[in-house]
N, C-alpha and C. Protein backbone atom coordinates (compact mmCIF):
# COMPACT_ATOMS: atom_id res chain seq x y z
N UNK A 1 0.82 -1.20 0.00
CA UNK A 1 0.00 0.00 0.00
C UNK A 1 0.86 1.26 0.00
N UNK A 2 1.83 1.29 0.85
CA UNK A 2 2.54 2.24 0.92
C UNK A 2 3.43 2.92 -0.88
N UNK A 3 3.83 1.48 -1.38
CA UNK A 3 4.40 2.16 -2.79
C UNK A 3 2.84 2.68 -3.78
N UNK A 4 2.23 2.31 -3.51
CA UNK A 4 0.64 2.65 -3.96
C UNK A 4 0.68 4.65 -3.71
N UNK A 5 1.31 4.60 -2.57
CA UNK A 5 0.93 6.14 -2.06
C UNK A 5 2.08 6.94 -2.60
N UNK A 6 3.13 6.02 -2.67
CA UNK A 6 4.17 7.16 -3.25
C UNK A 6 4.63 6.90 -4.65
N UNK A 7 3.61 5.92 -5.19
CA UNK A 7 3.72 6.00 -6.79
C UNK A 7 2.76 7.25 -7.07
N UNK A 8 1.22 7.49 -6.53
CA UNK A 8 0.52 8.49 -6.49
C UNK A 8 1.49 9.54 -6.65
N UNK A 9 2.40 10.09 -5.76
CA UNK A 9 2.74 11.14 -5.18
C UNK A 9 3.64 11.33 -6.38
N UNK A 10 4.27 10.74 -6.88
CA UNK A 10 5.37 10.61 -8.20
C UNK A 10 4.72 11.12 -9.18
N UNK A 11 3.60 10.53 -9.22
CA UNK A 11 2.53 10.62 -10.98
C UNK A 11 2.45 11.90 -10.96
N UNK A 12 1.98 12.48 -9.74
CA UNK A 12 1.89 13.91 -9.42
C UNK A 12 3.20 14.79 -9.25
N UNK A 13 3.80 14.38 -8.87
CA UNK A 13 4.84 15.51 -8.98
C UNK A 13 6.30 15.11 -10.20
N UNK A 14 6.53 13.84 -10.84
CA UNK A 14 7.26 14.18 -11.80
C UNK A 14 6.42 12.95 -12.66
N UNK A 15 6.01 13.35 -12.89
CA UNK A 15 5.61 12.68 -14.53
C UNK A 15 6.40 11.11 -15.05
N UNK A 16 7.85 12.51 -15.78
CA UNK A 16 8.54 11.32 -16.78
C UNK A 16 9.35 10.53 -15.84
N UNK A 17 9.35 10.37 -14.12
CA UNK A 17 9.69 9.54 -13.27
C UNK A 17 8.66 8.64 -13.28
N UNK A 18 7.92 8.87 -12.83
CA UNK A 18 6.60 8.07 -13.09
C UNK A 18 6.26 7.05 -14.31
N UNK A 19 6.83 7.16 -15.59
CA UNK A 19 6.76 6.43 -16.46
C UNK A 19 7.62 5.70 -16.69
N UNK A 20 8.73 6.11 -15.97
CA UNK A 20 9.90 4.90 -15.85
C UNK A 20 9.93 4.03 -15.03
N UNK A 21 9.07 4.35 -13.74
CA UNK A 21 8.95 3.46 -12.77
C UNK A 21 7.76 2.09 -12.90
N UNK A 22 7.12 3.06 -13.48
CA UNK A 22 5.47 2.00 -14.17
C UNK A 22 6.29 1.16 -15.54
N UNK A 23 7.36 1.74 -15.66
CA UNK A 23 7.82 0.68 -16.99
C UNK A 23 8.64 -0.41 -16.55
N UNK A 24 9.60 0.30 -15.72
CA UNK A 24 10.16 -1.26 -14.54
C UNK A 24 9.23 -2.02 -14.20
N UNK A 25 8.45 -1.87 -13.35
CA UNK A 25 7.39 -2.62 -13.05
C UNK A 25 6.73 -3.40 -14.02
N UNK A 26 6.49 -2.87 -14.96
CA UNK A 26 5.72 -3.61 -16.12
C UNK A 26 6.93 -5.19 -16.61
N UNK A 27 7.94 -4.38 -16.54
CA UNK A 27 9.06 -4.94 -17.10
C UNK A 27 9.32 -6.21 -16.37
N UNK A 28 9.39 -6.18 -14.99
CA UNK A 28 9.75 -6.98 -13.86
C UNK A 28 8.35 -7.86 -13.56
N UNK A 29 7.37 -7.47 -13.90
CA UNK A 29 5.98 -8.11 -13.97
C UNK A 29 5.54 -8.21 -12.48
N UNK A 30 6.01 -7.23 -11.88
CA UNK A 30 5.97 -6.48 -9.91
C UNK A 30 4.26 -5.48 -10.43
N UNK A 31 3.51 -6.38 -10.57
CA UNK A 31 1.89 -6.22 -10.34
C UNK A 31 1.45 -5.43 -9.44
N UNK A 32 2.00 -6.04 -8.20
CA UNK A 32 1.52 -5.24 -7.10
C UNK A 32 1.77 -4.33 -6.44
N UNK A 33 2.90 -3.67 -7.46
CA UNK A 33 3.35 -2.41 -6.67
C UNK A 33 2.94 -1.01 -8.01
N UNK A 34 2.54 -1.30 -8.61
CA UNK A 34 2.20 -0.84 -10.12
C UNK A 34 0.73 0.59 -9.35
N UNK A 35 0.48 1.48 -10.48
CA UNK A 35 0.00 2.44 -9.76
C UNK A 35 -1.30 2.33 -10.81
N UNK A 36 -2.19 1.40 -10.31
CA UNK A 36 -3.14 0.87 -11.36
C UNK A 36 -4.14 1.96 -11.80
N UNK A 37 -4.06 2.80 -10.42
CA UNK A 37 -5.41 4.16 -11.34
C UNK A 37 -4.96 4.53 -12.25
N UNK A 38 -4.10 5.57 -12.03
CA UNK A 38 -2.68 5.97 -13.41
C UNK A 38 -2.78 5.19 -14.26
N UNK A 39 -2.40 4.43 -14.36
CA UNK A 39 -1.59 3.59 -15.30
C UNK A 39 -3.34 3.47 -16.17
N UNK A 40 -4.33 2.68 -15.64
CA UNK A 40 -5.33 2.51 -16.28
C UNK A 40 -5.79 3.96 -17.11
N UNK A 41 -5.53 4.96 -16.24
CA UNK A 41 -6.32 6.36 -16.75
C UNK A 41 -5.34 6.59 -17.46
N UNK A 42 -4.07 6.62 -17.92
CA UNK A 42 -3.37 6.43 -19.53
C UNK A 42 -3.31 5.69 -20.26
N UNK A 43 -3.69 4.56 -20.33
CA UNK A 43 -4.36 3.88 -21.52
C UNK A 43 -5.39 4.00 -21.92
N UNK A 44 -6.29 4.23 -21.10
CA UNK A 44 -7.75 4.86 -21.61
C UNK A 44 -7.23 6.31 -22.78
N UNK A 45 -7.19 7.37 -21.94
CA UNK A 45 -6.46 8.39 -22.78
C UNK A 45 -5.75 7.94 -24.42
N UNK A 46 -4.75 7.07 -24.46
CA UNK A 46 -4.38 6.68 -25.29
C UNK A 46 -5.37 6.37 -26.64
N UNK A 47 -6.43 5.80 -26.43
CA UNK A 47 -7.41 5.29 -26.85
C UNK A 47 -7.64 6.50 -27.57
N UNK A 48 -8.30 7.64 -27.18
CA UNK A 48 -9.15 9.27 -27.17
C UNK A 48 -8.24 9.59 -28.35
């Protein structure tokens, strides 16, 4: 929960950190530390 709160806090305050960290994760297939609102609410976007 806790990387949950400070992936939040990342998305929000640097961005292109944020997309490197959601890409490790993706990369490492570490599911549960992944910042699923984000991450879902830019692929949606993507879509648009």
């Amino acid at each position: 929960m806790i990387s949950k709160l400070l992936s939040q806090t990342l998305y929000e305050q640097d961005y292109p950190q944020w997309l490197e960290t959601t890409l490790e994760q993706l990369q490492a297939q570490d599911i549960e530390n992944l910042d699923w609102e984000h991450l879902i609410e830019e692929i949606a976007t993507l879509g648009n």
